[in-house]
PDB file of N, CA and C in Angstrom:
ATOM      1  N   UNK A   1       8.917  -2.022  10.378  1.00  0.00           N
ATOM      2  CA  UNK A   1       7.958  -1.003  10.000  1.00  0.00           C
ATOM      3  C   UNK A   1       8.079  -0.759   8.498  1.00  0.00           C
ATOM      4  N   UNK A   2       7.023  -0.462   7.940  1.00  0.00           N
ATOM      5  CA  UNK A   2       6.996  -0.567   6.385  1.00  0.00           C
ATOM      6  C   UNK A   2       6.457   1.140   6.059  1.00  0.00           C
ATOM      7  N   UNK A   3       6.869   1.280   4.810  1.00  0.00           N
ATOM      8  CA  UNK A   3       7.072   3.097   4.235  1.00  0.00           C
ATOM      9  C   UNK A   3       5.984   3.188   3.475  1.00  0.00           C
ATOM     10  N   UNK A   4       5.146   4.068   3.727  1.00  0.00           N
ATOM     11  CA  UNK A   4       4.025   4.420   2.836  1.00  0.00           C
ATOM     12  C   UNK A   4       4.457   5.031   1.931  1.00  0.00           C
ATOM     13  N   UNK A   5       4.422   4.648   0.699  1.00  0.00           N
ATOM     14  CA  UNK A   5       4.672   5.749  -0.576  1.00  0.00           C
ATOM     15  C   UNK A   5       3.665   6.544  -0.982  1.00  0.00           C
ATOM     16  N   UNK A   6       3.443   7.521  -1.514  1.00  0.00           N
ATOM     17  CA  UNK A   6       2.365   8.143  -2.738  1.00  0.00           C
ATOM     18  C   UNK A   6       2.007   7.096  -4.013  1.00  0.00           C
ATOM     19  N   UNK A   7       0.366   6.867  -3.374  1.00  0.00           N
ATOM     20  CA  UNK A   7      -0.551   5.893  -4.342  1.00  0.00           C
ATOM     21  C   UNK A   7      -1.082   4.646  -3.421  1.00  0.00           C
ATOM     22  N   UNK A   8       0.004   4.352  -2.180  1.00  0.00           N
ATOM     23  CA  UNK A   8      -0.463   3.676  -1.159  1.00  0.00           C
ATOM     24  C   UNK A   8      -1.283   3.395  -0.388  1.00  0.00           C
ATOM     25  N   UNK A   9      -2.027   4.635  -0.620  1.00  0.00           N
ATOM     26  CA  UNK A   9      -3.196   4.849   0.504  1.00  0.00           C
ATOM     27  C   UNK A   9      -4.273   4.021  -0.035  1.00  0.00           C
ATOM     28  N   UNK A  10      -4.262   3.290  -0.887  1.00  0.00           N
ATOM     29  CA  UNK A  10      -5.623   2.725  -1.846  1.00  0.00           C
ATOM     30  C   UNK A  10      -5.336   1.095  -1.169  1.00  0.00           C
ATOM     31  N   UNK A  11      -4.506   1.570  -0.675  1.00  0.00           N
ATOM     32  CA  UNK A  11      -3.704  -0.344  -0.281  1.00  0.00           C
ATOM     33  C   UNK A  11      -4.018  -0.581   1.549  1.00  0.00           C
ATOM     34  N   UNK A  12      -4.669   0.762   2.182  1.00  0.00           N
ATOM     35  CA  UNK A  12      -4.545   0.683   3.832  1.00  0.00           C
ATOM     36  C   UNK A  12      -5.603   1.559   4.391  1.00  0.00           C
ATOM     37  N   UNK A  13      -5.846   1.162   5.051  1.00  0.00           N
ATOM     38  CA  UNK A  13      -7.181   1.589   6.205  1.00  0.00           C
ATOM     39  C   UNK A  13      -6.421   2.733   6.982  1.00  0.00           C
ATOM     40  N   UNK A  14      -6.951   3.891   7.466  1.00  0.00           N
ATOM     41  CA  UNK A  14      -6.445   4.521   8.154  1.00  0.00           C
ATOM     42  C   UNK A  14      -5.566   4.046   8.781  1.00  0.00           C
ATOM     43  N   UNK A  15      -5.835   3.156  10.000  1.00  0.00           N
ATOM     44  CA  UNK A  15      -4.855   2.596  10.690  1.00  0.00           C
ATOM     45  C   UNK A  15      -3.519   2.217  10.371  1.00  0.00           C
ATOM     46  N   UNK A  16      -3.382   1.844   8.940  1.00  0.00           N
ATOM     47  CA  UNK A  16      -2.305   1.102   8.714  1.00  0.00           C
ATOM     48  C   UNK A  16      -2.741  -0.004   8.023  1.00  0.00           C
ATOM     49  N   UNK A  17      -3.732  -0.505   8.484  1.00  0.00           N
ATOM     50  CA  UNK A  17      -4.076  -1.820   8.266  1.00  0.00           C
ATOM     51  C   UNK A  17      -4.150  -1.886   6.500  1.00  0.00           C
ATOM     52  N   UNK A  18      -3.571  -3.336   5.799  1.00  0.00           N
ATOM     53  CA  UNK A  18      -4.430  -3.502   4.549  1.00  0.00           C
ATOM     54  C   UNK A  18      -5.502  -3.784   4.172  1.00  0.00           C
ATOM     55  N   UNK A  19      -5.939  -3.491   2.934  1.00  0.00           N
ATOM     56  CA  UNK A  19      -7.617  -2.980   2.627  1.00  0.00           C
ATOM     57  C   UNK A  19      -7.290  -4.721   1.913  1.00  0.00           C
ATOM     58  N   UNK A  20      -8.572  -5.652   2.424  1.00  0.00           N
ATOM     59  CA  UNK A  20      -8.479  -6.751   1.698  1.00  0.00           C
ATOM     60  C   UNK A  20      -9.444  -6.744   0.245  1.00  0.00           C
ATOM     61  N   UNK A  21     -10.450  -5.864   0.701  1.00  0.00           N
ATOM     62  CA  UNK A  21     -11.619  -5.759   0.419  1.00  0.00           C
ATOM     63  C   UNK A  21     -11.462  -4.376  -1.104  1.00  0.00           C
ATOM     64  N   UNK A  22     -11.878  -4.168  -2.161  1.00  0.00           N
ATOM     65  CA  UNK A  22     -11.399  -3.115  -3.023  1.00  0.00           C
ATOM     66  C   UNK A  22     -12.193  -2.034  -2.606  1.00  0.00           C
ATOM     67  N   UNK A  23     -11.840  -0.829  -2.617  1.00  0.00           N
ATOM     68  CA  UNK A  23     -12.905   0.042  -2.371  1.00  0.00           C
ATOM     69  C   UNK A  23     -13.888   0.135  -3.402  1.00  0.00           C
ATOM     70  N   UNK A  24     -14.154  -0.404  -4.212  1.00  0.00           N
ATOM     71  CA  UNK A  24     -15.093  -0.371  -5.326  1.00  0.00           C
ATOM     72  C   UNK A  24     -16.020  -1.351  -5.312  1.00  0.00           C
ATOM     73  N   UNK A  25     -16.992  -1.463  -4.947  1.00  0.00           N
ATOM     74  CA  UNK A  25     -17.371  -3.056  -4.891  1.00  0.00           C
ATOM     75  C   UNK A  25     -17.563  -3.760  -6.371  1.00  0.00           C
ATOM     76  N   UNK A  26     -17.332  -2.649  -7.243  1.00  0.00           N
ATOM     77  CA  UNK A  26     -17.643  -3.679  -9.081  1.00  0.00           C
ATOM     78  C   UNK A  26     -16.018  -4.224  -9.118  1.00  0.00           C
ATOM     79  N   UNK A  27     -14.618  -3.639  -8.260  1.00  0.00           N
ATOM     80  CA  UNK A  27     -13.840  -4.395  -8.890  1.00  0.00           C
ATOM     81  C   UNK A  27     -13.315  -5.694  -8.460  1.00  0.00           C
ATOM     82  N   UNK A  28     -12.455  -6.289  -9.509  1.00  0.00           N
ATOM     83  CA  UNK A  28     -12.442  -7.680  -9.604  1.00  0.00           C
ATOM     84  C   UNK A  28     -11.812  -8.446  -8.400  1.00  0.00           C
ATOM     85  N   UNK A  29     -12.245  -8.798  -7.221  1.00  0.00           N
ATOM     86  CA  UNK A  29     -11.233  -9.402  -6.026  1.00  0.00           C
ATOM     87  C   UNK A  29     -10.074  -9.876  -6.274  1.00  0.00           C
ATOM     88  N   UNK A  30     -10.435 -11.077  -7.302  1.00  0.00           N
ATOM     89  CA  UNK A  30      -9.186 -11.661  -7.497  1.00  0.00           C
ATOM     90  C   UNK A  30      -7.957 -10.665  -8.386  1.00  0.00           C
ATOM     91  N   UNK A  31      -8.183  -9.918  -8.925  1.00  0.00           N
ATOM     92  CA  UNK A  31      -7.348  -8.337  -9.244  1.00  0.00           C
ATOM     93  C   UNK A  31      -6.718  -7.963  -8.125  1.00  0.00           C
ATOM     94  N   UNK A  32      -7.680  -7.457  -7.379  1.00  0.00           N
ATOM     95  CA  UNK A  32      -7.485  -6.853  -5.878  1.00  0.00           C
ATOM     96  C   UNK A  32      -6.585  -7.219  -5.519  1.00  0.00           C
ATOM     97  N   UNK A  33      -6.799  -8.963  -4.689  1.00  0.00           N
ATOM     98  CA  UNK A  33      -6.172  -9.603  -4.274  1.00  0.00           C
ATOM     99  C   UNK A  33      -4.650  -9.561  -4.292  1.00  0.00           C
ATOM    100  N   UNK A  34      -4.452  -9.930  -6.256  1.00  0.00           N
ATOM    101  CA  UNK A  34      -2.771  -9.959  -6.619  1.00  0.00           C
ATOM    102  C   UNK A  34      -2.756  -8.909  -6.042  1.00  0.00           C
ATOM    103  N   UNK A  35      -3.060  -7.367  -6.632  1.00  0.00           N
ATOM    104  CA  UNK A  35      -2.245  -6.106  -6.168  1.00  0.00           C
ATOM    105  C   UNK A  35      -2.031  -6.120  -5.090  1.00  0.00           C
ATOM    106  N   UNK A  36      -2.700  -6.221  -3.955  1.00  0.00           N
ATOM    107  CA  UNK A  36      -2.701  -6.459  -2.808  1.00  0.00           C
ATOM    108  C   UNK A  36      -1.075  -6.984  -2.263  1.00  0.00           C
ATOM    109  N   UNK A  37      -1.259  -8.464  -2.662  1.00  0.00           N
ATOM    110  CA  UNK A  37      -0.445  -9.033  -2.566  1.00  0.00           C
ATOM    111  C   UNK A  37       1.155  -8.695  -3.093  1.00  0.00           C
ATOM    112  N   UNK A  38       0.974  -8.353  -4.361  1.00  0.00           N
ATOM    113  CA  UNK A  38       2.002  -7.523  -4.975  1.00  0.00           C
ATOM    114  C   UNK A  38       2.831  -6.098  -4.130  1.00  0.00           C
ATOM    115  N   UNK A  39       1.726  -5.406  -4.045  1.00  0.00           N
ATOM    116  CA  UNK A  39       2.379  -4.256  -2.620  1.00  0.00           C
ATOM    117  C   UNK A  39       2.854  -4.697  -0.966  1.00  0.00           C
ATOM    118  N   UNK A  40       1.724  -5.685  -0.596  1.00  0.00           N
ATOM    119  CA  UNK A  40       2.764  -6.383   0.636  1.00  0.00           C
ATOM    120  C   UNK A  40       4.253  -6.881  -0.043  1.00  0.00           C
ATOM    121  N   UNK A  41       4.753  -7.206  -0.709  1.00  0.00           N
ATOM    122  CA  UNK A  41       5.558  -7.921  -1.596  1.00  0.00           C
ATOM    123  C   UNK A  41       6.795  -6.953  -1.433  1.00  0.00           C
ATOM    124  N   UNK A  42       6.477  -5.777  -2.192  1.00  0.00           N
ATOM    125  CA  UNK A  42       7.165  -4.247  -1.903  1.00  0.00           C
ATOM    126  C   UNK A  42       7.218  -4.221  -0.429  1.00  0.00           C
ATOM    127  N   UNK A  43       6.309  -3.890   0.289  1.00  0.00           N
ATOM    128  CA  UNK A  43       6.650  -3.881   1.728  1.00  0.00           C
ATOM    129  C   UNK A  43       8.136  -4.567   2.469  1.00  0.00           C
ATOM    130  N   UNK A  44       7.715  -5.970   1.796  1.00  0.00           N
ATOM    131  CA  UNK A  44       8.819  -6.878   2.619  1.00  0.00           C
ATOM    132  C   UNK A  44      10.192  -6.788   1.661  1.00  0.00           C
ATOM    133  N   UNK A  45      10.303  -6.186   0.448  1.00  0.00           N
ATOM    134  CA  UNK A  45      11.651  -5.916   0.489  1.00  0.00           C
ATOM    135  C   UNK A  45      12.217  -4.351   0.537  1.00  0.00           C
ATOM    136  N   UNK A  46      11.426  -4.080   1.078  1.00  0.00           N
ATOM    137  CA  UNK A  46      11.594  -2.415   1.743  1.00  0.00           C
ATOM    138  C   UNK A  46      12.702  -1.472   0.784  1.00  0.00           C
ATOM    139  N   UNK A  47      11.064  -1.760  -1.052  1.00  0.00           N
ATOM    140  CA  UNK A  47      11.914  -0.637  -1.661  1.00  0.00           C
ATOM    141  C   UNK A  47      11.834   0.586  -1.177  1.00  0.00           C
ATOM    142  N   UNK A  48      12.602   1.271  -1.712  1.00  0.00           N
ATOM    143  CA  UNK A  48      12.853   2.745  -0.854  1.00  0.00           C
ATOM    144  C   UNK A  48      11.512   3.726  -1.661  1.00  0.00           C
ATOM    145  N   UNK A  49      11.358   4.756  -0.799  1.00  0.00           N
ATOM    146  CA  UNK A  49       9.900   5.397  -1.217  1.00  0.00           C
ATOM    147  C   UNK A  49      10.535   6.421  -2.309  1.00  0.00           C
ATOM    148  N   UNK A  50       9.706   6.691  -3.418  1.00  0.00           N
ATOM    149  CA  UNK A  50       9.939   7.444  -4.261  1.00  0.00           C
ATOM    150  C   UNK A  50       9.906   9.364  -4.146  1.00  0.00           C
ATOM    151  N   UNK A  51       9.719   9.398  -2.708  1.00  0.00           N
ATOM    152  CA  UNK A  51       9.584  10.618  -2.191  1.00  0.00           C
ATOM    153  C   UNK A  51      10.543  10.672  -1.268  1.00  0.00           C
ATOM    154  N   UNK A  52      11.323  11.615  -1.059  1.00  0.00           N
ATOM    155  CA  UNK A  52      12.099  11.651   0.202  1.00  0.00           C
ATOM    156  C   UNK A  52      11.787  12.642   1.386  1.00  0.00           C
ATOM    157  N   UNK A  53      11.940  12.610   2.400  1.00  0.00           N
ATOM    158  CA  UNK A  53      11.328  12.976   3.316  1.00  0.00           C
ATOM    159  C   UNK A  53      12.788  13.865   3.634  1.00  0.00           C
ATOM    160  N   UNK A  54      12.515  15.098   4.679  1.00  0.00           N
ATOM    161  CA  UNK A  54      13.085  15.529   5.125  1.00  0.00           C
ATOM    162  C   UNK A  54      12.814  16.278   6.056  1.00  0.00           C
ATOM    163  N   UNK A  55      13.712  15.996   7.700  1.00  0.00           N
ATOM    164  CA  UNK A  55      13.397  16.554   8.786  1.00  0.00           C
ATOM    165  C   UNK A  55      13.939  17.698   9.086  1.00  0.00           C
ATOM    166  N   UNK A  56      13.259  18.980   9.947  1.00  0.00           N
ATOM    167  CA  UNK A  56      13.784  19.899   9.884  1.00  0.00           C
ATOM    168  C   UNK A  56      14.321  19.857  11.547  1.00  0.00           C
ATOM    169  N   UNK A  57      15.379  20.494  12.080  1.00  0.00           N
ATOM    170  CA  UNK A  57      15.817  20.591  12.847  1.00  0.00           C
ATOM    171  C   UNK A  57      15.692  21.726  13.547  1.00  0.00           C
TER     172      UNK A  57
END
């Protein structure tokens, strides 16, 4: 399972799913694409999120 950070949300469909597609239609795919690719990238070495979470008991 992979950690949503703050700024992430531009990278996933409600679901979870990744956005292949830019939400902009003027911007550049192949842009897209790398970033895209670049944040799955982050995903798979599961940097730690820049927010910390904390559960209350």
């Amino acid at each position: 399972m992979s950690i949503l950070r703050p700024g992430d949300e531009k990278f996933h469909y409600s679901d979870g799913s990744h956005r292949w597609i830019p939400p902009d239609p003027d911007y550049d795919q192949e842009v897209w694409d790398e970033q895209v690719r670049q944040h799955k990238q982050a995903h798979l070495r599961n940097e730690r999120p820049k927010v910390r979470f904390h559960r209350l008991v």
